[in-house]
N, C-alpha and C. Protein backbone atom coordinates (compact mmCIF):
# COMPACT_ATOMS: atom_id res chain seq x y z
N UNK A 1 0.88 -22.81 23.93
CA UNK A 1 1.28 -23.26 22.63
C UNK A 1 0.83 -22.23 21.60
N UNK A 2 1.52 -22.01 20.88
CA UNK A 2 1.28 -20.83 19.42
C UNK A 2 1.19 -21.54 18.63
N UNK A 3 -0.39 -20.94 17.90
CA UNK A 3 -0.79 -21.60 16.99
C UNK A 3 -0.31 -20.59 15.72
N UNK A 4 -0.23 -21.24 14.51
CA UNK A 4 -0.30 -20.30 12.93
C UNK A 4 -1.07 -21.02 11.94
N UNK A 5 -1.73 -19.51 11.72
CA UNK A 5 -2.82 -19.46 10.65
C UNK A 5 -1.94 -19.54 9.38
N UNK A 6 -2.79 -20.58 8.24
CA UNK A 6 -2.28 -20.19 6.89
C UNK A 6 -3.38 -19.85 6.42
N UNK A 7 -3.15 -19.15 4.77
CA UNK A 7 -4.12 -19.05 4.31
C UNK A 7 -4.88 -19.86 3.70
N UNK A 8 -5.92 -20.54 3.11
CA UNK A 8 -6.55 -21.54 2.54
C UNK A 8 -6.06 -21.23 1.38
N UNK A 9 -6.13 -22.13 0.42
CA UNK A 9 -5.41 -22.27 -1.00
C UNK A 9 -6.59 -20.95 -1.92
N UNK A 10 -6.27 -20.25 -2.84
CA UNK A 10 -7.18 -19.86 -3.94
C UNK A 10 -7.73 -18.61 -2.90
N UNK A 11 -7.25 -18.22 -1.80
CA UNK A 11 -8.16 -17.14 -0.59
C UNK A 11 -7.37 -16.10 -0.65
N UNK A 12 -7.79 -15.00 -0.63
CA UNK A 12 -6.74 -13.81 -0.31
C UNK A 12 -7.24 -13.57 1.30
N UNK A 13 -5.71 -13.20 1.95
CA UNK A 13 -5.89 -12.65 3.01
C UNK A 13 -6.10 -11.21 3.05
N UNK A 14 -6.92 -11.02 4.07
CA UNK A 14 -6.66 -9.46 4.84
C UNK A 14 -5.65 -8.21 4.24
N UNK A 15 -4.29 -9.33 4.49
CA UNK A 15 -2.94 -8.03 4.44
C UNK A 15 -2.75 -8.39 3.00
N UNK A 16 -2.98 -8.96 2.15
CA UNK A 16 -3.09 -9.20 0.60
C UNK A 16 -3.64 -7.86 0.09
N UNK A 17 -5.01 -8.27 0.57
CA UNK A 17 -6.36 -7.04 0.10
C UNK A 17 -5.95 -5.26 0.26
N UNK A 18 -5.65 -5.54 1.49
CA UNK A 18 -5.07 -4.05 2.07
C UNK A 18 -3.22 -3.88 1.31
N UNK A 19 -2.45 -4.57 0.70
CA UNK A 19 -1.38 -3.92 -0.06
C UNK A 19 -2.07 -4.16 -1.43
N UNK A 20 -2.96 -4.59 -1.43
CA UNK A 20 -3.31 -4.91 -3.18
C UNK A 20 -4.45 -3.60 -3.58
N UNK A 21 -5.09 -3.01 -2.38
CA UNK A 21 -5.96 -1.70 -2.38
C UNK A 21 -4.75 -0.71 -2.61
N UNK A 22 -3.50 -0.70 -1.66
CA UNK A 22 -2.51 0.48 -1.25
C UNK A 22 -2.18 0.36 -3.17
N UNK A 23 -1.89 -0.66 -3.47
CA UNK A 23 -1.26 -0.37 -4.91
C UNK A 23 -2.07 -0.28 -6.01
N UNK A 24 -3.30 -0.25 -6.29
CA UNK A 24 -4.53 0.02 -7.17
C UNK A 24 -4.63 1.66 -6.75
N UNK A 25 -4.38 1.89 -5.21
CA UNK A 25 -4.36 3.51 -5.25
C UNK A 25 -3.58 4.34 -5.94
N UNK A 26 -2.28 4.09 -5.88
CA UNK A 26 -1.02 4.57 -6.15
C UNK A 26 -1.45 4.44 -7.71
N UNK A 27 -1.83 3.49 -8.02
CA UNK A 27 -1.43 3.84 -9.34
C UNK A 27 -2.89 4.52 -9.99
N UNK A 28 -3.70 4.93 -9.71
CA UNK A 28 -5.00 5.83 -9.55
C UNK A 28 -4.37 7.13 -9.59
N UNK A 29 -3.61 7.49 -8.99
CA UNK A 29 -2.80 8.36 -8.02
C UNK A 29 -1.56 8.87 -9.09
N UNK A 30 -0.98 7.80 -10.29
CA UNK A 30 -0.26 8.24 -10.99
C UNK A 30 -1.34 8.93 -12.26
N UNK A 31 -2.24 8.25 -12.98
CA UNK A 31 -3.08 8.61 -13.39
C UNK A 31 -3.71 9.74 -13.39
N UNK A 32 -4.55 9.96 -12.34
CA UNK A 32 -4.83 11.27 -11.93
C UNK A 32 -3.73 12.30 -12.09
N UNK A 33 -2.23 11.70 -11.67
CA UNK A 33 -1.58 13.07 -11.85
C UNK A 33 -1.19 13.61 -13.27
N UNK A 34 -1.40 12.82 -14.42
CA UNK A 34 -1.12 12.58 -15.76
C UNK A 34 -2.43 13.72 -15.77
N UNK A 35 -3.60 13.45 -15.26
CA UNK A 35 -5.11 14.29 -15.69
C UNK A 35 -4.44 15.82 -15.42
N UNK A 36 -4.29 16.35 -14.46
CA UNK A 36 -4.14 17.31 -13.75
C UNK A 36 -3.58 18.10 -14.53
N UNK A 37 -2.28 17.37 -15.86
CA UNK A 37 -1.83 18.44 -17.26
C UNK A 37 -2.80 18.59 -18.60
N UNK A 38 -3.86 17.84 -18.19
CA UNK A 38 -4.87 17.79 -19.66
C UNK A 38 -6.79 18.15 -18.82
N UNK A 39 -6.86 17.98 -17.30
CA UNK A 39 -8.48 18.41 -17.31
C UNK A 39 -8.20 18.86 -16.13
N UNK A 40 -9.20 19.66 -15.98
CA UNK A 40 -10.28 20.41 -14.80
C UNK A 40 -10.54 19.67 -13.61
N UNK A 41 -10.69 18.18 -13.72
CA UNK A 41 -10.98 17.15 -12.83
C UNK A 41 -10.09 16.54 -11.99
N UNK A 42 -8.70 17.02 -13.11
CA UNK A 42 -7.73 16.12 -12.15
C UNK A 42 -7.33 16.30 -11.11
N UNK A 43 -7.56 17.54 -11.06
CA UNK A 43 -7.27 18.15 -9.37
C UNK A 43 -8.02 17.52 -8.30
N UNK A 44 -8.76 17.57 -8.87
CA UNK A 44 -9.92 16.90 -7.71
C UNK A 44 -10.33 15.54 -7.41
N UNK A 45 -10.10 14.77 -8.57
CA UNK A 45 -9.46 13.32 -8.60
C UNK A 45 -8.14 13.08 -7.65
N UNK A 46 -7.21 13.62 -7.55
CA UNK A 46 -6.04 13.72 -7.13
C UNK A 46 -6.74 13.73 -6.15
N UNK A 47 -6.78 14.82 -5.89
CA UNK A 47 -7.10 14.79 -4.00
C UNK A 47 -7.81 14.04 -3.13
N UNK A 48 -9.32 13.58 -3.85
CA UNK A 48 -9.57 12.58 -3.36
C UNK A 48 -8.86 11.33 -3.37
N UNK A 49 -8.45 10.52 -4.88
CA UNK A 49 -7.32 9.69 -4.46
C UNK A 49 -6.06 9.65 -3.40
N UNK A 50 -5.68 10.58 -3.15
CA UNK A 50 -4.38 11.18 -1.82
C UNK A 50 -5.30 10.82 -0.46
N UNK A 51 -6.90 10.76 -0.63
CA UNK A 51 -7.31 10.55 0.76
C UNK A 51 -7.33 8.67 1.15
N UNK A 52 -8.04 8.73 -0.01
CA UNK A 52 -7.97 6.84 -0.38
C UNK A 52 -6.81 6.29 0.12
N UNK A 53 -5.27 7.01 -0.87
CA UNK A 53 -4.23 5.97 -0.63
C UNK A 53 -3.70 6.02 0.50
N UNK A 54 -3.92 7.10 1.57
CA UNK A 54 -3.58 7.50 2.85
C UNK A 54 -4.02 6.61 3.65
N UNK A 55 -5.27 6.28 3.50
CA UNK A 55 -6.31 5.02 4.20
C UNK A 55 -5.54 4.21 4.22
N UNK A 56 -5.42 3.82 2.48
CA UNK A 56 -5.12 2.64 2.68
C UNK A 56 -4.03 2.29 3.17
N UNK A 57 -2.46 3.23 3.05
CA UNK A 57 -1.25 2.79 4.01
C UNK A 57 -2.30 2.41 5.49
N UNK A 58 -3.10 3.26 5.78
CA UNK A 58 -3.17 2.79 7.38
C UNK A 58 -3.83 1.65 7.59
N UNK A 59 -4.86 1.16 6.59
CA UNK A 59 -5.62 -0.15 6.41
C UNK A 59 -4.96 -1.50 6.50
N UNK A 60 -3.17 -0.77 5.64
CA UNK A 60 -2.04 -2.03 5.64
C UNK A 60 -1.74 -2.38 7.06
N UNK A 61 -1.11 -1.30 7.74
CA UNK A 61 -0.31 -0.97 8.94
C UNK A 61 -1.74 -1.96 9.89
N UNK A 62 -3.04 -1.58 10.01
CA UNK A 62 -3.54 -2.53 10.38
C UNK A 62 -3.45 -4.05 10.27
N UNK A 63 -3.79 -4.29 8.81
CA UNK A 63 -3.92 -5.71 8.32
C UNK A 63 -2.48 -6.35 8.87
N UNK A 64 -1.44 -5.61 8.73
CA UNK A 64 -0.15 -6.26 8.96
C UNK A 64 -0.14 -6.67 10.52
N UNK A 65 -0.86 -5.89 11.71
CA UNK A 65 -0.76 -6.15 12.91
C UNK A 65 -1.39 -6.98 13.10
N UNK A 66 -2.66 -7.33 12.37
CA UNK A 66 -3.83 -8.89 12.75
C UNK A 66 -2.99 -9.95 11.99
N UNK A 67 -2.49 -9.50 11.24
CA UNK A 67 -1.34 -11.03 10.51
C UNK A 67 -0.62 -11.89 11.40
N UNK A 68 0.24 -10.36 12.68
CA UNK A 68 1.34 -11.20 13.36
C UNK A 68 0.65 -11.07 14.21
N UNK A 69 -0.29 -10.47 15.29
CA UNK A 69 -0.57 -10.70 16.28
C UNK A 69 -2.04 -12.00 16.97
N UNK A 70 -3.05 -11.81 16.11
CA UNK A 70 -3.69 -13.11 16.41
C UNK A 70 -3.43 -14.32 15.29
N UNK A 71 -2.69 -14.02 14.16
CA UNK A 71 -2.58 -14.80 13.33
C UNK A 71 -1.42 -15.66 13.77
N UNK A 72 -0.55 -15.04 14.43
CA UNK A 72 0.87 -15.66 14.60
C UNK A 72 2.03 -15.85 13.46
N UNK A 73 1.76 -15.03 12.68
CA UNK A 73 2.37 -14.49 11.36
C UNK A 73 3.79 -13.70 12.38
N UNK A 74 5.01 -13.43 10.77
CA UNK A 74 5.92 -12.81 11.02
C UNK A 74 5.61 -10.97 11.41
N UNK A 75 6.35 -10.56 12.74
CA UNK A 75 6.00 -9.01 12.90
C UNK A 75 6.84 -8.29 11.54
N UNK A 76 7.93 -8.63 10.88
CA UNK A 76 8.74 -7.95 9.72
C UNK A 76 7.75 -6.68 9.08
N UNK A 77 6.63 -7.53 8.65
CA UNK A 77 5.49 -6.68 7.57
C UNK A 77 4.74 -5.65 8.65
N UNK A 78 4.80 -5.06 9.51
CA UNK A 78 3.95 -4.23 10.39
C UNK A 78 5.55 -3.10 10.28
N UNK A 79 7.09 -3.11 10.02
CA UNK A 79 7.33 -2.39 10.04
C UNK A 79 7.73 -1.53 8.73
N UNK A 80 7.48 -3.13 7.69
CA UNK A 80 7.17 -2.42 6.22
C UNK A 80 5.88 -0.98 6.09
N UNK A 81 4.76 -1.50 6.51
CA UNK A 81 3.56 -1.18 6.73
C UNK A 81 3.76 0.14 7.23
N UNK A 82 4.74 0.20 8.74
CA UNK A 82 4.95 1.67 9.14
C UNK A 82 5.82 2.47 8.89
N UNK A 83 6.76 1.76 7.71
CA UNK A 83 8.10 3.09 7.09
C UNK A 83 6.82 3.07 5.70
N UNK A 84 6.30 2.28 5.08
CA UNK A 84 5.19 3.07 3.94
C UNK A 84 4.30 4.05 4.64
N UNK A 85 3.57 3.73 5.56
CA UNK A 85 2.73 4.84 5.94
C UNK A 85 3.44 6.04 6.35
N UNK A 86 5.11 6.44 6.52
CA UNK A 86 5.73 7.02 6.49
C UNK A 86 6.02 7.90 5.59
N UNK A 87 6.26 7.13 4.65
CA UNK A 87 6.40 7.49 2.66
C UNK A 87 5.13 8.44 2.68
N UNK A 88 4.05 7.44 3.01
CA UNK A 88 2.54 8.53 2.44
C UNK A 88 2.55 9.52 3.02
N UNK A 89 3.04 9.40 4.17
CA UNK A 89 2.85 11.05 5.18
C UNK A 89 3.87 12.02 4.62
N UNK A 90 4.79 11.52 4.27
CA UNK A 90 5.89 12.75 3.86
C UNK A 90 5.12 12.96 2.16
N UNK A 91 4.72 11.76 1.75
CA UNK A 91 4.15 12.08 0.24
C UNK A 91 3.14 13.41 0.16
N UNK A 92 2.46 13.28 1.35
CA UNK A 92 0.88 13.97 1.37
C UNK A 92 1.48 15.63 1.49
N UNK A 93 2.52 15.26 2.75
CA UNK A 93 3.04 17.07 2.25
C UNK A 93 3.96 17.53 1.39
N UNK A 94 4.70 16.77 0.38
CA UNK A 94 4.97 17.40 -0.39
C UNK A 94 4.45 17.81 -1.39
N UNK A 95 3.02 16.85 -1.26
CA UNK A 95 1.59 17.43 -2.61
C UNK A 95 1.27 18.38 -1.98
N UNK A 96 1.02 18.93 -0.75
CA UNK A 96 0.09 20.19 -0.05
C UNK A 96 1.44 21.32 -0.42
N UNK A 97 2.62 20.96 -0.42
CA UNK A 97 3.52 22.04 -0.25
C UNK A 97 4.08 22.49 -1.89
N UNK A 98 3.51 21.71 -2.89
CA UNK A 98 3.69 21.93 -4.00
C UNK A 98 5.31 21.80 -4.66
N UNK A 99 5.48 20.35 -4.59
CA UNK A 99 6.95 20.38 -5.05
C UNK A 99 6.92 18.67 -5.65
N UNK A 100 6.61 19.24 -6.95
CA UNK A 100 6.82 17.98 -7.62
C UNK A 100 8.23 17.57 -8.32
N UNK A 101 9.30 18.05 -8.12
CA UNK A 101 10.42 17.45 -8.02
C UNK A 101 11.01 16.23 -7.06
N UNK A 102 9.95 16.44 -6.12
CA UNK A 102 10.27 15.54 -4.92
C UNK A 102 9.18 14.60 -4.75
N UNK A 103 7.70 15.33 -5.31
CA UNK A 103 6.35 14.33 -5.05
C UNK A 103 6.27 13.20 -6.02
N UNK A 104 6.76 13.46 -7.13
CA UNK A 104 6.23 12.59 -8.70
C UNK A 104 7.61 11.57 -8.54
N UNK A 105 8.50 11.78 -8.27
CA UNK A 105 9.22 10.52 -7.71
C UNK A 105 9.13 9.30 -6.41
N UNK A 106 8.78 10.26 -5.89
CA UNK A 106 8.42 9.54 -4.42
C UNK A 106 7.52 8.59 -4.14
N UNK A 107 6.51 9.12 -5.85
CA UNK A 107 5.25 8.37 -6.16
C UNK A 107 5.23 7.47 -6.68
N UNK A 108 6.51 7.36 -7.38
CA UNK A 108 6.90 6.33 -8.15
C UNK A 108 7.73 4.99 -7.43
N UNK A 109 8.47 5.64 -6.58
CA UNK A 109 8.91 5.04 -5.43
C UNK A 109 8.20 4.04 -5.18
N UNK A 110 6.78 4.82 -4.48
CA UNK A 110 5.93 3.54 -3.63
C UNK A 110 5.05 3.08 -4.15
N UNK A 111 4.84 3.48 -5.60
CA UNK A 111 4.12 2.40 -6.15
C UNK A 111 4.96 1.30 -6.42
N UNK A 112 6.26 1.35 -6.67
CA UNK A 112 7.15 0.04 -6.49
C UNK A 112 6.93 -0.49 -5.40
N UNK A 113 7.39 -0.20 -4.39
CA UNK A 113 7.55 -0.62 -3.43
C UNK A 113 5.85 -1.30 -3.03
N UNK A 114 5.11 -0.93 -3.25
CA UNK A 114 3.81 -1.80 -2.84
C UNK A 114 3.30 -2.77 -4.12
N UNK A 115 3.84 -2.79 -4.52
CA UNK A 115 3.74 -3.98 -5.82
C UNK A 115 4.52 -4.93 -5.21
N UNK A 116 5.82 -4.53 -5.11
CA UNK A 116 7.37 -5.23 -4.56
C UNK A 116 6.26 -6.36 -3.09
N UNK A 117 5.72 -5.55 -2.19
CA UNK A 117 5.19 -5.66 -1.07
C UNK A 117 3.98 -7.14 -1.54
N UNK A 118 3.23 -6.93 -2.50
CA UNK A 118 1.96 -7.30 -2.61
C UNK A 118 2.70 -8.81 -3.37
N UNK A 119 3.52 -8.82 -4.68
CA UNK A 119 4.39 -9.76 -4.69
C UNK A 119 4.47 -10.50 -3.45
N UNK A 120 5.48 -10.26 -2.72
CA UNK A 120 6.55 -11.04 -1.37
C UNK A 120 5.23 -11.73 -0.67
N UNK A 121 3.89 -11.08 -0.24
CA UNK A 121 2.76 -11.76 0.33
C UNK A 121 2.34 -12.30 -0.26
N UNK A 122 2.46 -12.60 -1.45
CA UNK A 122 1.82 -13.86 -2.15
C UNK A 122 2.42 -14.60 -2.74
N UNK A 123 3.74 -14.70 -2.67
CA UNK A 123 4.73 -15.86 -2.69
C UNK A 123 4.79 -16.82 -1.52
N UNK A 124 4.74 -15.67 -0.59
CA UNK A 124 5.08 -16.24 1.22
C UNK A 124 3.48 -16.99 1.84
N UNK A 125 2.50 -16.62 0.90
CA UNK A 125 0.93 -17.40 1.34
C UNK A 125 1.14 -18.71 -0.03
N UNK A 126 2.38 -18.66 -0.44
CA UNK A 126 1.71 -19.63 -1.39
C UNK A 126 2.11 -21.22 -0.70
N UNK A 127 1.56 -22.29 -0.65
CA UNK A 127 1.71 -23.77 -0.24
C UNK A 127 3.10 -24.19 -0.94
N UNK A 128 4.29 -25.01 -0.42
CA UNK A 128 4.77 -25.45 -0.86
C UNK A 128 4.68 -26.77 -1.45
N UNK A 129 5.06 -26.94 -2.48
CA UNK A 129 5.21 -28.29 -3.20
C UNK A 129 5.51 -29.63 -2.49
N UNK A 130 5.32 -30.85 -2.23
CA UNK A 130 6.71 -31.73 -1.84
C UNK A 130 6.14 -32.98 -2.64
């Protein structure tokens, strides 16, 4: 028999925390890149943030596999999880390869898209009414 976990009312889950980290990065990540035309720091802010938000796609891609696999949650979000950690990987080299025609959109991209993400999980943990 398959059991499913919900979340307790007022609780964040796991895969909450880990798209709600992925999108506090990203947008760290836009920030920093705003620094990088006005200080000395931003470079280096940047880069460390690029290590953070990298994590954290993979922190998702985790959280999303303990959702559906001992949780008994839907698998859908593990392949969200692995076309974003996709995004970040192609993101990461087009910052190393220096082409912000292609990086500063892309960035913008997935900070939608993990807002979009962090939304849908907390509609879908929320209790219905009756």
């Amino acid at each position: 028999m398959a059991t499913q976990t919900t979340a307790v009312q007022g609780r964040l889950t796991f895969l909450q925390v880990a798209i709600a980290l992925q999108a506090l990065s990203l947008l760290f990540q836009a920030v920093t890149a705003g620094m990088l035309l006005s200080s000395s720091h931003g470079a280096v802010l940047h880069d460390v943030g690029s290590r953070v938000m990298y994590g954290a796609s993979m922190l998702y891609v985790l959280a999303a596999i303990l959702a559906w696999r001992p949780g008994g949650g839907a698998p859908h979000p593990i392949l969200y999880a692995s076309g974003f950690l996709v995004l970040a990987s192609v993101q990461v080299v087009l910052g190393i390869a220096h082409m912000p025609s292609l990086h500063v959109p892309l960035g913008v991209v997935m900070f939608g898209l993990s807002v979009l993400a962090l939304g849908q999980v907390r509609v879908a943990g929320q209790p219905t009414h009756r």
